[in-house]
Protein backbone atom coordinates (compact mmCIF):
# COMPACT_ATOMS: atom_id res chain seq x y z
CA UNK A 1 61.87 82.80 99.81
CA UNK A 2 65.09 81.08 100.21
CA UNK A 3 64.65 81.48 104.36
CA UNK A 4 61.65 79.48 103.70
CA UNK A 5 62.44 76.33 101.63
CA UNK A 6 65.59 76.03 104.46
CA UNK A 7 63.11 76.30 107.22
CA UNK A 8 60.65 73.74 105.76
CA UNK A 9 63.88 71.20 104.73
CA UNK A 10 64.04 70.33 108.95
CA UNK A 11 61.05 68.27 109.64
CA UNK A 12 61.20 68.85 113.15
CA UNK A 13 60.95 72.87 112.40
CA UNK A 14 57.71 71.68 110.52
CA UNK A 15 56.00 69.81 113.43
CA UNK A 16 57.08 72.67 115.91
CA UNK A 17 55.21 75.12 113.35
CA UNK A 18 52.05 72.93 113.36
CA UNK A 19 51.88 72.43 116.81
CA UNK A 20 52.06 76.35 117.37
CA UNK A 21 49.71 76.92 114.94
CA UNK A 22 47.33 74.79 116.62
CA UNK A 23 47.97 76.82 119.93
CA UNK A 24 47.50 80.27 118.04
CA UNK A 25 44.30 78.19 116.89
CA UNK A 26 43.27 77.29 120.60
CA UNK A 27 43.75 81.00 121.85
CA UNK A 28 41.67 82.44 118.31
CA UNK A 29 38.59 80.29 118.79
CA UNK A 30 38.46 80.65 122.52
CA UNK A 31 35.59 83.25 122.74
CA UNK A 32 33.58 81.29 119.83
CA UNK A 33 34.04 77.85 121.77
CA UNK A 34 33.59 79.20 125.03
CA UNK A 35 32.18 82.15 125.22
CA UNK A 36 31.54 82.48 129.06
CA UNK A 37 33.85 83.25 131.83
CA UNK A 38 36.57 80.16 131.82
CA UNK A 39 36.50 80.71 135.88
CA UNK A 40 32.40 80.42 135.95
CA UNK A 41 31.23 77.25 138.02
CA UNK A 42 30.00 74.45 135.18
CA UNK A 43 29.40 71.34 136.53
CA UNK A 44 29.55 69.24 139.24
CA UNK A 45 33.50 68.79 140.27
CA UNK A 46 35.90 66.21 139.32
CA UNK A 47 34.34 65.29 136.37
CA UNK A 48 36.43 62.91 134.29
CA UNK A 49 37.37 63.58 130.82
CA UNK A 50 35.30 61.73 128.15
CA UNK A 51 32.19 60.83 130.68
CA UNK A 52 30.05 64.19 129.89
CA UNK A 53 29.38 65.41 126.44
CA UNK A 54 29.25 69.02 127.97
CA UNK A 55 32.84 68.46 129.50
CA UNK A 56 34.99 66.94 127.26
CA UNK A 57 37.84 67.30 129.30
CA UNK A 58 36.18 67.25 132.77
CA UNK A 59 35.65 69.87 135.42
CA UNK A 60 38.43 70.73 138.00
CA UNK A 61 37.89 70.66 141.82
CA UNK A 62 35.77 73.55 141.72
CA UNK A 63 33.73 72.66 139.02
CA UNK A 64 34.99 74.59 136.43
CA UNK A 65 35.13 73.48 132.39
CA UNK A 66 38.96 72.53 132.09
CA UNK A 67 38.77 72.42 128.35
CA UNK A 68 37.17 76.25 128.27
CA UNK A 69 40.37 76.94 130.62
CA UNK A 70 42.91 75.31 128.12
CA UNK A 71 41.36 77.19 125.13
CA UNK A 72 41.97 80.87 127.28
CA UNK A 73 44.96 79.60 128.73
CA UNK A 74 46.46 79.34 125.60
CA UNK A 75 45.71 83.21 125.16
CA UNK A 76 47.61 83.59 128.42
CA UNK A 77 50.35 81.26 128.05
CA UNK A 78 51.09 83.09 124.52
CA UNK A 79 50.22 87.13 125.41
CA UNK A 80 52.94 86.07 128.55
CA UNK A 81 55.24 84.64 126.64
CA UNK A 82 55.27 87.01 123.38
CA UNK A 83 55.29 90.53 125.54
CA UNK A 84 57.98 89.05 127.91
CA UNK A 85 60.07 88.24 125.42
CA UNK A 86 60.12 91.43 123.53
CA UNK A 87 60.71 93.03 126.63
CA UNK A 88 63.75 90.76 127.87
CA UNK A 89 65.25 91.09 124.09
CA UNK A 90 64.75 95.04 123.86
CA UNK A 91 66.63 95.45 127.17
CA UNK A 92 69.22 92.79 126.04
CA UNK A 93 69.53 94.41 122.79
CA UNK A 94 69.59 97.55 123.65
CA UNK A 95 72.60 97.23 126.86
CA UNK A 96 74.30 94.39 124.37
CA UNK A 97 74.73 97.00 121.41
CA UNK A 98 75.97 99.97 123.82
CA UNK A 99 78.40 97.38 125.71
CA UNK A 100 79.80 95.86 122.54
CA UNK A 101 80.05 99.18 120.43
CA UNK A 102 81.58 101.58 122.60
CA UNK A 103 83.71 98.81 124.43
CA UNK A 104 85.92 100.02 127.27
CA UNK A 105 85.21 101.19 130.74
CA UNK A 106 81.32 101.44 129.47
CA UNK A 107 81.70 97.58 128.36
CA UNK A 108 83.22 96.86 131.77
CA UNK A 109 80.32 98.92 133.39
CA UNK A 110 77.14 97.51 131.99
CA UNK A 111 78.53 94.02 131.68
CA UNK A 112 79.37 94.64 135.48
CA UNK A 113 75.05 95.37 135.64
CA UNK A 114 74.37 92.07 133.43
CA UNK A 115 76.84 89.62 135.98
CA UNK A 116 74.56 91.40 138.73
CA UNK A 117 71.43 90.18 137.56
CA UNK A 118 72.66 86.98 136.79
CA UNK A 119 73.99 86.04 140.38
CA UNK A 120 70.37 84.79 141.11
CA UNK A 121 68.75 82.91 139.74
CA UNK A 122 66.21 83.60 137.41
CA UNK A 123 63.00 82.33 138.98
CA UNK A 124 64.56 83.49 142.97
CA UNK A 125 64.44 87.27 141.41
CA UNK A 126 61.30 86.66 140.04
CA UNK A 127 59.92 86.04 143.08
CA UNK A 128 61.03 88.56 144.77
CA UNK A 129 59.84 91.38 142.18
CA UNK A 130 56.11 89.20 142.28
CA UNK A 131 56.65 89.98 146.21
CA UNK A 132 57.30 93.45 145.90
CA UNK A 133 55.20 94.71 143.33
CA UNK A 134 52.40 92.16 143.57
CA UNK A 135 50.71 89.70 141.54
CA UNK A 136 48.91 90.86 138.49
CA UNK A 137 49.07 89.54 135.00
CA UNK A 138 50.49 92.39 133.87
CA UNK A 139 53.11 92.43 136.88
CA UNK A 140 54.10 89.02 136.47
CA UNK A 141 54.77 89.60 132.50
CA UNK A 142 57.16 92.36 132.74
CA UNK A 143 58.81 90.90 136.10
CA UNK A 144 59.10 87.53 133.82
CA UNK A 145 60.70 89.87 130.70
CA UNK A 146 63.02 91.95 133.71
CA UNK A 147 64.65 88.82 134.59
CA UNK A 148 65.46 86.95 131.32
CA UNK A 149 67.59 89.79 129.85
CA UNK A 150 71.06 89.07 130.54
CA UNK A 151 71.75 86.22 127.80
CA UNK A 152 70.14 88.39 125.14
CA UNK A 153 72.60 90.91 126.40
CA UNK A 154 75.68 88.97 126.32
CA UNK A 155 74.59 87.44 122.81
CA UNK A 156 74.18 91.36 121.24
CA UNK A 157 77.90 92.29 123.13
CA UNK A 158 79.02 89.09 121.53
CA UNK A 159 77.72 89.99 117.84
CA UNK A 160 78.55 93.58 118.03
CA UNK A 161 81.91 92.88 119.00
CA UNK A 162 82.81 91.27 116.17
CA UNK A 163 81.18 93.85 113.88
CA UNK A 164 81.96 97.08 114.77
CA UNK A 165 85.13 96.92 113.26
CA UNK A 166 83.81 96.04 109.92
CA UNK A 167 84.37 97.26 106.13
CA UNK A 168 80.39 98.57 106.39
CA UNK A 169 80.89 100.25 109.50
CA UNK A 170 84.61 102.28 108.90
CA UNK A 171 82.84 103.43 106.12
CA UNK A 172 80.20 104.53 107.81
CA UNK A 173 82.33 105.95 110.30
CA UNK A 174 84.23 107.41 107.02
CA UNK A 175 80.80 109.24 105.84
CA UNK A 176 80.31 110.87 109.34
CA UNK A 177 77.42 108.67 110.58
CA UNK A 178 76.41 109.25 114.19
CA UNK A 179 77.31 106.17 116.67
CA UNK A 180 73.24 105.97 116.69
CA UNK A 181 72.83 105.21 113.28
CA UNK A 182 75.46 102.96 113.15
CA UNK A 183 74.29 101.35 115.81
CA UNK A 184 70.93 100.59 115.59
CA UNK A 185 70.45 101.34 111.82
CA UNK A 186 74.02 99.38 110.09
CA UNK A 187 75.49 96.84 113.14
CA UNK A 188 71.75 95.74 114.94
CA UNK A 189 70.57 94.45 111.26
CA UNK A 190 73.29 92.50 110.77
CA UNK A 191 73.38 91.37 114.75
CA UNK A 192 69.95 90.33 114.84
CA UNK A 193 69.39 87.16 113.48
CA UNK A 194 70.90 84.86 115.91
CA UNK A 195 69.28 87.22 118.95
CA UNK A 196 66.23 86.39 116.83
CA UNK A 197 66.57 82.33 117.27
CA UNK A 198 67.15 82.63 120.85
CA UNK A 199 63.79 84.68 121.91
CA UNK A 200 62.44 81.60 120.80
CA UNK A 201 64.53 79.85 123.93
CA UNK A 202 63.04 83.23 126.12
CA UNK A 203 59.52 82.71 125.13
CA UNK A 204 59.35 79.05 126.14
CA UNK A 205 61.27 79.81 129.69
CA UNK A 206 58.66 82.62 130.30
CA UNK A 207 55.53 80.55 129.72
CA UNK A 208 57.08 78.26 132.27
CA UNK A 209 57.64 80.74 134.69
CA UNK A 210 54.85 81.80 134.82
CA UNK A 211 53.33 78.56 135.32
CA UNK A 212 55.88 77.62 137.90
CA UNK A 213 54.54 80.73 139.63
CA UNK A 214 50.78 80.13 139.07
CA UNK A 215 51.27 76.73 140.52
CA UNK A 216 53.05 78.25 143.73
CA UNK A 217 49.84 80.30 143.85
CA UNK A 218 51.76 83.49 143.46
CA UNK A 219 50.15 84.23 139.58
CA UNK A 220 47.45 86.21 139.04
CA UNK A 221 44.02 84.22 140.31
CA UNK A 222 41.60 85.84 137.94
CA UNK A 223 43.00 84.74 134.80
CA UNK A 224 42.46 81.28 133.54
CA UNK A 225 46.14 79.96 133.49
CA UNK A 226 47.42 76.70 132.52
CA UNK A 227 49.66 77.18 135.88
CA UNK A 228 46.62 78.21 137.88
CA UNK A 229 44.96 75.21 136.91
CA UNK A 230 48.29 72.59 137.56
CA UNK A 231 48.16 74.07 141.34
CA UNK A 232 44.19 73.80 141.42
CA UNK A 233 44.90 70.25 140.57
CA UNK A 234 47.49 69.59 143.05
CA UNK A 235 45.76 69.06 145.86
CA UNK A 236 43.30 65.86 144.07
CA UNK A 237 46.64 64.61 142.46
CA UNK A 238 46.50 61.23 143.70
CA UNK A 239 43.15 60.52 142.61
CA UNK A 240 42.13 63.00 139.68
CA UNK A 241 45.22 63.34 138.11
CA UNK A 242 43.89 64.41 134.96
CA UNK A 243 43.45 68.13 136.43
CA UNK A 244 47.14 69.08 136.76
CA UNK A 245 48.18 66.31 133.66
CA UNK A 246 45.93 68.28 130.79
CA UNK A 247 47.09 71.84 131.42
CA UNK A 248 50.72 70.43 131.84
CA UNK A 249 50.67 68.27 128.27
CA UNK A 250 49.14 71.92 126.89
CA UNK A 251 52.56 73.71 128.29
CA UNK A 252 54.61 70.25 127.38
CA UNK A 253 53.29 71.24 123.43
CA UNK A 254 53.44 74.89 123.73
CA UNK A 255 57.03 74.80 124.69
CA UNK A 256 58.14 72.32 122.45
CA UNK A 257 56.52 74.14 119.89
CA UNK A 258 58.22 77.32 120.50
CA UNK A 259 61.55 74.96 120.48
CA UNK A 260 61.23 73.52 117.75
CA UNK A 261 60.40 76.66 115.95
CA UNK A 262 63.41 78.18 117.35
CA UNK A 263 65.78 75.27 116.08
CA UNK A 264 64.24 75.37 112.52
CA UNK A 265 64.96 79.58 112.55
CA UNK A 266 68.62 78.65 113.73
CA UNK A 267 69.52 75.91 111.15
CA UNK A 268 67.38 78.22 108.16
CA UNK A 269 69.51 81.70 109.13
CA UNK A 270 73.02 80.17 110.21
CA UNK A 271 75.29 80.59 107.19
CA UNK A 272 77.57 77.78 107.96
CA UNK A 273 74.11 75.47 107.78
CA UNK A 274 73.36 77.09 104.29
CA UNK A 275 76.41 76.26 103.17
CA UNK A 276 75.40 72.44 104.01
């Protein structure tokens, strides 16, 4: 209860948790809005927003209902950003805890792995694992989740290392507890909550990923993807700029949702904020 009445004394937490809600409430109602195929033709193309009752945001170059393409890319945007996340923070957690518990030559080892992976860049690897294993939503997701690991790692290492020496855990130790449970079942509890604030950071880097991707064209075409639509917009930009500008304010709120909800978990779990 307390965690709550520090997360609703930011203001700016507050607006990031209404503006998410109203994404979650864009993906919900998607079916009972639009219940037919967001990538069915609709209209005539290039409508603008506002001058059809039918099309309240317009129809892309194709013809296509931009607004029914919002609503479902909001489903994307968020199934992307959630499953990539807990995939980036499991490996992170999981090669953090080992690295910063066991320290030594298996600390020098798997932090060895993590500078590896973080040599290039994030969106360069991406591409090549999109190139390699091809295209698909489900591809692109766990590519997005492979390549954002390595800060979740180094933030785990980081937290474990200044744990694992604890009162809690010598008596663990003391009581014959296996390195497992002390692990994942005394240390990762206590580790957690700042790893916690910063999947917030990983969720809102994976939704643009993946619409840095869809716009290069190298997403997956059959879903309807705030990305997909930016890059079917590109090529009318000049003209009917509203076609990459509407999906790109959607991602603009989305992220800075996710942000802001982020900053509000920081300053509600950091103890030296509670103190304030």
């Amino acid at each position: 209860m307390d965690l709550v009445k520090l997360y609703f004394r930011s203001p700016a937490a507050v607006i990031g948790l209404m503006l998410l809600i109203l994404v979650l409430a864009m993906a919900a109602s998607a079916d009972c809005l639009y219940p037919r195929d967001p990538l069915a033709l609709a209209g005539r193309p290039l409508i603008w927003p506002f001058s059809n009752p039918r099309f309240l945001l317009g129809t892309d170059n194709s013809g296509r209902d931009i607004a029914a393409q919002i609503f479902h890319g909001a489903r994307i945007s968020l199934l992307i950003g959630g499953v990539a996340t807990v995939i980036s923070v499991m490996i992170g957690i999981t090669i953090g805890a080992l690295a910063g518990y066991y320290g030594s030559w298996v600390d020098t080892a798997l932090m060895r792995v993590t500078e590896a992976f973080q040599t290039l860049p994030n969106f360069l690897l991406l591409l090549v694992l999109v190139a390699v294993f091809g295209s698909t939503i489900t591809t692109v997701t766990v590519a997005i989740g492979i390549v954002s690991w390595p800060a979740s790692a180094r933030l785990t290492r980081a937290e474990f290392l200044s744990l694992r020496n604890r009162e809690f855990v010598q008596a663990g130790r003391t009581l014959g507890l296996k390195d497992i449970r002390l692990i994942f079942g005394e240390i990762l509890p206590n580790a957690l909550p700042p790893v916690i604030v910063y999947a917030s950071v990983v969720m809102a880097i994976a939704i643009l990923l993946e619409s840095a991707l869809a716009f290069l064209k190298l997403s997956d075409p059959n879903v309807a993807s705030w990305g997909n639509l930016i890059g079917a917009g590109r090529d009318v930009l000049r003209v009917q700029w509203y076609v990459s500008a509407i999906p790109g304010i959607a991602i603009l709120v989305t992220v800075l949702a996710v942000s802001l909800v982020g900053q509000g978990l920081n300053d509600a779990l950091n103890p030296r904020l509670k103190s304030r």
